[in-house]
C-alpha atoms as a PDB file:
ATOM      1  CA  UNK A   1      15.846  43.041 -14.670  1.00  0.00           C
ATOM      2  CA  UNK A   2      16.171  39.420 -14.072  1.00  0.00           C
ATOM      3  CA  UNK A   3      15.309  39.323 -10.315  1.00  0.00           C
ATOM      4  CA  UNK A   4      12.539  41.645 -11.155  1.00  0.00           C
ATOM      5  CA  UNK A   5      11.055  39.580 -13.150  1.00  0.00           C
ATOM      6  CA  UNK A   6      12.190  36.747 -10.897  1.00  0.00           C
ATOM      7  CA  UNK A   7      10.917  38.441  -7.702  1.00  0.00           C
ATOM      8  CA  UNK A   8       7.106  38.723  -9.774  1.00  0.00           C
ATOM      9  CA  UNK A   9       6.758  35.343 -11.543  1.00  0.00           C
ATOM     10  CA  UNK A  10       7.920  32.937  -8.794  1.00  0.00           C
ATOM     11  CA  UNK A  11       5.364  34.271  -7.018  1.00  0.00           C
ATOM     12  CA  UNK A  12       2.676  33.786  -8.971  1.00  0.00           C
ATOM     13  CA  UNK A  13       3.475  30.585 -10.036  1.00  0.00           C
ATOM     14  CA  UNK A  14       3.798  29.003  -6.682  1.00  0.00           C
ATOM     15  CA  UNK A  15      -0.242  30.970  -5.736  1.00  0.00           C
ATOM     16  CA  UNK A  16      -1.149  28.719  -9.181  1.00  0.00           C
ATOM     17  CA  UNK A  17       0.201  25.798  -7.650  1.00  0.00           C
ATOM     18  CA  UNK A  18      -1.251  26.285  -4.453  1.00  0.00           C
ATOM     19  CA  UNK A  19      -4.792  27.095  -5.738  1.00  0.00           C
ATOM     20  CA  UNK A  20      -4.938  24.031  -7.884  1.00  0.00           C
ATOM     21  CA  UNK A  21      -4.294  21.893  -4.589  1.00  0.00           C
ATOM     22  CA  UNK A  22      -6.781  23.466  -3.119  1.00  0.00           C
ATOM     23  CA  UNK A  23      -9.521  23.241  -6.056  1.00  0.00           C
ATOM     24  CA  UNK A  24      -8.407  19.242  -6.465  1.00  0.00           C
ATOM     25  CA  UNK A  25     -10.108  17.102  -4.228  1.00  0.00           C
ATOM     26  CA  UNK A  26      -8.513  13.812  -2.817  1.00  0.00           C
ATOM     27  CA  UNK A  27     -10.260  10.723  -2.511  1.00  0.00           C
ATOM     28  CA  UNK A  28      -9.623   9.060   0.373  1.00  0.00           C
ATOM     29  CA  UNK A  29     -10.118   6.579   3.087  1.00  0.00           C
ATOM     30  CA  UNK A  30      -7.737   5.303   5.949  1.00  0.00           C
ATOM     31  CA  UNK A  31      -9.031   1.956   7.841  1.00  0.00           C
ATOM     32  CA  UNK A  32      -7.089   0.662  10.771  1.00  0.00           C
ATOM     33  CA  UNK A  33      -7.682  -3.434  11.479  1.00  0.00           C
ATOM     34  CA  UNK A  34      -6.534  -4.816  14.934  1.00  0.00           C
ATOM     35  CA  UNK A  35      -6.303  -7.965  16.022  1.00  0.00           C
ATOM     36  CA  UNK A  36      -6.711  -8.438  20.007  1.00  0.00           C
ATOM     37  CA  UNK A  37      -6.142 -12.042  21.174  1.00  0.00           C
ATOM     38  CA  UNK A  38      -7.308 -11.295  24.907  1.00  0.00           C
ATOM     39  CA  UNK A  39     -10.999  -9.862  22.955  1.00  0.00           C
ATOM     40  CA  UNK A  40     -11.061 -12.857  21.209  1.00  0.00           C
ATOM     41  CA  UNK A  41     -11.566 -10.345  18.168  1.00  0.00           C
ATOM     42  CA  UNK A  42     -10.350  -8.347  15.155  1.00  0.00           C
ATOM     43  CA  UNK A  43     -11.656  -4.405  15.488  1.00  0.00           C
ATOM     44  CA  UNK A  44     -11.969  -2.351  12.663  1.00  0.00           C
ATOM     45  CA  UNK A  45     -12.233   1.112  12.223  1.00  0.00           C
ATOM     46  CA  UNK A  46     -12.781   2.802   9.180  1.00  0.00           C
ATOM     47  CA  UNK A  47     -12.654   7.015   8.345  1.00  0.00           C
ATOM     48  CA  UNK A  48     -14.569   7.868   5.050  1.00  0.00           C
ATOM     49  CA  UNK A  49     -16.039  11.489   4.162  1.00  0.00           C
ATOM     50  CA  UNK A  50     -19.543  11.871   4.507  1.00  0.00           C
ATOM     51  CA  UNK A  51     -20.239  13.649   1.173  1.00  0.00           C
ATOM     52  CA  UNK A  52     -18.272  10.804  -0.630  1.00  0.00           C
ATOM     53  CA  UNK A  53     -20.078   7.929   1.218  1.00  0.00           C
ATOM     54  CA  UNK A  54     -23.049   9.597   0.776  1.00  0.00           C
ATOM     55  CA  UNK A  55     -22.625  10.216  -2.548  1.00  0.00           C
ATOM     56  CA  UNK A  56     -22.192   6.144  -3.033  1.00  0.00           C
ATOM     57  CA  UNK A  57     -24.789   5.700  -0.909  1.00  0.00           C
ATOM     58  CA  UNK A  58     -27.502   7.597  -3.437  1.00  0.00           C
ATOM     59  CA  UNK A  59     -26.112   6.000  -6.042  1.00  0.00           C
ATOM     60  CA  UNK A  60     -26.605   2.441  -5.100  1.00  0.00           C
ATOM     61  CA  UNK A  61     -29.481   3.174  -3.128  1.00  0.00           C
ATOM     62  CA  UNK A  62     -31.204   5.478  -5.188  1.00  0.00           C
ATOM     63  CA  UNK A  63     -32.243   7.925  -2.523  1.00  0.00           C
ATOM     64  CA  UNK A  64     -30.806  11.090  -0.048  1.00  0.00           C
ATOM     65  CA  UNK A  65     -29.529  10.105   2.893  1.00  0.00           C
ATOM     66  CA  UNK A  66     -28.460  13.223   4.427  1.00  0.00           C
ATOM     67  CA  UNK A  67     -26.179  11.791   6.608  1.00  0.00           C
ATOM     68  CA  UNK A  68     -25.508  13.160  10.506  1.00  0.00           C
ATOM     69  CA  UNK A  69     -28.264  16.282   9.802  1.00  0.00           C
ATOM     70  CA  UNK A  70     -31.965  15.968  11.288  1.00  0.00           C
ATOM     71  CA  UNK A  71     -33.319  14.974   7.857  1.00  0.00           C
ATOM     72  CA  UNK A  72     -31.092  11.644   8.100  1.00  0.00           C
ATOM     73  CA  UNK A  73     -33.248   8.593   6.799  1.00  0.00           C
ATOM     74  CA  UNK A  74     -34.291   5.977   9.852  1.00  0.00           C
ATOM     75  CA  UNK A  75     -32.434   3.301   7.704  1.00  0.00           C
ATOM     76  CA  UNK A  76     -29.027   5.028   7.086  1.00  0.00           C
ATOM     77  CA  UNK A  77     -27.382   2.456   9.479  1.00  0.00           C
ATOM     78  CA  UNK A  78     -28.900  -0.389   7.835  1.00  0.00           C
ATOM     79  CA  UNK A  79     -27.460   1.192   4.416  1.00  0.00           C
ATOM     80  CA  UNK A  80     -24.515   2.084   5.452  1.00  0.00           C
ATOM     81  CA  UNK A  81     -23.643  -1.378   7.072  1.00  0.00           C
ATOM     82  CA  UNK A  82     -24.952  -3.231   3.390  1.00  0.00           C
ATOM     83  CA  UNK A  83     -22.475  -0.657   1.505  1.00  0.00           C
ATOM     84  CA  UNK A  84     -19.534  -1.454   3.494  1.00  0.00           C
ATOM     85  CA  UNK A  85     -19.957  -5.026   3.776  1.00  0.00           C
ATOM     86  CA  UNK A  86     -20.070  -5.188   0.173  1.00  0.00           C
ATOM     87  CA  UNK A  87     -16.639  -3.051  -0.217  1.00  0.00           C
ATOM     88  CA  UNK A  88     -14.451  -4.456   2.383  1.00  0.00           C
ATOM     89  CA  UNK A  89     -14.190  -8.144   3.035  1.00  0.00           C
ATOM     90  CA  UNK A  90     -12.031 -10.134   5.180  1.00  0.00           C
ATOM     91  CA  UNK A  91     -11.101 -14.092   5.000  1.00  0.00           C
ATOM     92  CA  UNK A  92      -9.075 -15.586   7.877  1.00  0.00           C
ATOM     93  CA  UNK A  93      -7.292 -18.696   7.931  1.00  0.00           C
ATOM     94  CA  UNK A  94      -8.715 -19.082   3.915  1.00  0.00           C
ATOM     95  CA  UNK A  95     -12.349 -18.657   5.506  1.00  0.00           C
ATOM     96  CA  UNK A  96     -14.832 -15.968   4.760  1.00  0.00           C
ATOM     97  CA  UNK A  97     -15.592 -13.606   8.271  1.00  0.00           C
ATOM     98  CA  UNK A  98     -19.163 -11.923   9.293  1.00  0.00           C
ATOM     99  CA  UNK A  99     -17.785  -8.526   9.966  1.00  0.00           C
ATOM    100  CA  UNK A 100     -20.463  -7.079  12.404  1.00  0.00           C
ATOM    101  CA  UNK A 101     -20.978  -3.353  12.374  1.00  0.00           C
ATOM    102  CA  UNK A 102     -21.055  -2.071  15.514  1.00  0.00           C
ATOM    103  CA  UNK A 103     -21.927   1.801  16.035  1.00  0.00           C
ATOM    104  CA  UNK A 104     -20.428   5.060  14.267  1.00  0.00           C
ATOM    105  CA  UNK A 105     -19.507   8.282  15.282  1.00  0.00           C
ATOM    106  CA  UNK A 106     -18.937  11.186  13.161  1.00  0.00           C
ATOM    107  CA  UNK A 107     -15.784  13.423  13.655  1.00  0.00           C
ATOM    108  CA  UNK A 108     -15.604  16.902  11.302  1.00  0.00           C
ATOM    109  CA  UNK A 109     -16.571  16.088   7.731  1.00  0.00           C
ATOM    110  CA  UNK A 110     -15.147  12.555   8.632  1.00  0.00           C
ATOM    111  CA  UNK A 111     -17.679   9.176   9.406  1.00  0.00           C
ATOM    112  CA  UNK A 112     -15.547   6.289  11.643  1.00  0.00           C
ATOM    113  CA  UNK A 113     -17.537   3.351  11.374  1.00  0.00           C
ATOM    114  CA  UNK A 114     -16.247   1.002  13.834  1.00  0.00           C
ATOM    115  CA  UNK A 115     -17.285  -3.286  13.120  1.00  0.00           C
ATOM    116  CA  UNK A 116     -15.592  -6.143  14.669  1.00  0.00           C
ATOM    117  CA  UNK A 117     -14.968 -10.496  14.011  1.00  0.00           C
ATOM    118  CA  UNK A 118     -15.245 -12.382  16.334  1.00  0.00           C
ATOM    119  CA  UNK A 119     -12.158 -15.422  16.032  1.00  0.00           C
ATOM    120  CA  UNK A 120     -11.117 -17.606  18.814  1.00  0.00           C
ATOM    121  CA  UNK A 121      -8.417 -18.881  16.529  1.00  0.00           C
ATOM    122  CA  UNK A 122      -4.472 -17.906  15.518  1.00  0.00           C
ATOM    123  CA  UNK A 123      -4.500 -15.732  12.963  1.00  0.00           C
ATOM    124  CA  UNK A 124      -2.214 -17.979  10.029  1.00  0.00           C
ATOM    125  CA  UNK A 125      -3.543 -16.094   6.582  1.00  0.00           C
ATOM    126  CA  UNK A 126      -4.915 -12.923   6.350  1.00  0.00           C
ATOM    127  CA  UNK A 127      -6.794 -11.591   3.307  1.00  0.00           C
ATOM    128  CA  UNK A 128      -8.521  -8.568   2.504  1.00  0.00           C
ATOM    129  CA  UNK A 129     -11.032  -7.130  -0.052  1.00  0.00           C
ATOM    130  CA  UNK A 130     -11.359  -3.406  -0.220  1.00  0.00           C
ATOM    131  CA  UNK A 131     -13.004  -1.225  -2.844  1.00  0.00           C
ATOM    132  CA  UNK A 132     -14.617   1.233  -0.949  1.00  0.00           C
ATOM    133  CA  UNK A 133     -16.092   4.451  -2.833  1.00  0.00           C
ATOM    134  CA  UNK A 134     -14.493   2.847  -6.252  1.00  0.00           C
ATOM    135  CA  UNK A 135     -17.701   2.968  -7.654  1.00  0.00           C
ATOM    136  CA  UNK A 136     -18.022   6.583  -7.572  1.00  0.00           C
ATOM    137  CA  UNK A 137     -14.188   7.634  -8.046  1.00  0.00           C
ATOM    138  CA  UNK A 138     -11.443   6.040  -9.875  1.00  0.00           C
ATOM    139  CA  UNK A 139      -8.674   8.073  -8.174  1.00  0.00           C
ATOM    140  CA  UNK A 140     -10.391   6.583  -4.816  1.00  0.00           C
ATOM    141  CA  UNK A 141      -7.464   4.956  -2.739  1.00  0.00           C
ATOM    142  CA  UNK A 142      -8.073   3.263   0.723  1.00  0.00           C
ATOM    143  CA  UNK A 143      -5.212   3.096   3.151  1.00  0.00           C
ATOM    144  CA  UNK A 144      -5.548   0.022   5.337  1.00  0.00           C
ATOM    145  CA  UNK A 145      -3.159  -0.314   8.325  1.00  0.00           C
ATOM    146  CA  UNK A 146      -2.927  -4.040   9.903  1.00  0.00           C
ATOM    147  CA  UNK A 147      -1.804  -4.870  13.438  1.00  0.00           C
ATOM    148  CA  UNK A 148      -2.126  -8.833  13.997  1.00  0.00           C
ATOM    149  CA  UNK A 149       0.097 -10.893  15.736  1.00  0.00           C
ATOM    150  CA  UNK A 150       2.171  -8.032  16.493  1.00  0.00           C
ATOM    151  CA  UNK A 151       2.954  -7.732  12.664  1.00  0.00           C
ATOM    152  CA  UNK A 152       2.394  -4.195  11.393  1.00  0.00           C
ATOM    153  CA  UNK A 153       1.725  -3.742   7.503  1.00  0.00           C
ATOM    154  CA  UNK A 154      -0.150  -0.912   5.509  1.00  0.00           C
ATOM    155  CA  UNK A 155      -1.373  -1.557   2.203  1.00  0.00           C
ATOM    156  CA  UNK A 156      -2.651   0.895  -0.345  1.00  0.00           C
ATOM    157  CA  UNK A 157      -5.790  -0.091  -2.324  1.00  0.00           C
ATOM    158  CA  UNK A 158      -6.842   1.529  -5.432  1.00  0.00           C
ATOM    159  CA  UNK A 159      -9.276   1.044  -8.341  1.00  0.00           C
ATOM    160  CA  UNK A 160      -7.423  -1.517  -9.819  1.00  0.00           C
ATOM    161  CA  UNK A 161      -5.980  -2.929  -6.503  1.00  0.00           C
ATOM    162  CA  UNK A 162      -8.145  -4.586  -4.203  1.00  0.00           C
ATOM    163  CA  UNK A 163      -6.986  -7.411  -2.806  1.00  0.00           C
ATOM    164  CA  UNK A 164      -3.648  -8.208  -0.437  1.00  0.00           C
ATOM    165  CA  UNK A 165      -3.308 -11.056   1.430  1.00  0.00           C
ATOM    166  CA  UNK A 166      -0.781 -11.865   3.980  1.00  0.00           C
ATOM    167  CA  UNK A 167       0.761 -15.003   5.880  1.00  0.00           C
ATOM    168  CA  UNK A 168       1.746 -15.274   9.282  1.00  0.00           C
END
């Protein structure tokens, strides 16, 4: 009676489990940061959802941008380079950088943004400001994976975390 019973519940409880997986929605973005001496350079590539960056988008913008569909506003780069520059900042050596978008591509339900700095110096301190798509979900996290000076570190960055710096 026991592995009747057994043989029916487990079952169903594991299809429970699985659905509510599937009906929970993670928030998430992964951002990889390289530094290439020969480049002169730091490159930066970062993967966000489209309906969650657009969804940020409206709200600070106040208006649809429809991103990567033929009813995409003539602006959306211009928006999308103000929203990001906002949420993800980047001192080196104690100083402030211009991170300068550069282009984006679009990859599934996935927009890589791809921006660069341009430093001629050794990379000493590194610091980093990240908070994107924290304004729309508190369970956001952003993954951020460094390679400078031949130093891998990820960091996790959360609602309440948004800031790691690190020394070289």
């Amino acid at each position: 009676m026991k592995k009747k019973l057994l043989r029916f519940t487990l079952p169903l409880f594991l299809v429970v489990i699985l659905c509510s997986f599937a009906w929970h929605k993670f928030y998430v973005s992964v951002t990889q940061i390289d530094y290439v001496p020969n480049k002169k350079r730091v490159e930066i590539t970062s993967r966000i959802f489209i309906d969650d960056l657009e969804k940020a988008l409206e709200k600070k913008f106040k208006k649809k941008l429809y991103l990567n569909s033929s009813r995409e506003i003539e602006n959306a780069d211009v928006l999308i380079q103000e929203y990001i520059k906002e949420k993800i900042k980047i001192s080196i050596n104690k100083k402030a950088q211009n991170i300068e978008y550069l282009t984006r591509e679009v990859e599934g339900d996935v927009l890589i943004v791809y921006s660069k700095i341009v430093i001629s110096k050794k990379i000493n301190t590194f610091e980093i400001f990240n908070s994107l798509l924290t304004d729309i979900y508190k369970e956001q996290q952003n993954i951020v994976h460094l390679n400078i000076n031949s130093n891998k570190n990820s960091f996790l960055f959360t609602n309440s975390d948004t800031n790691q710096k690190i020394d070289y």
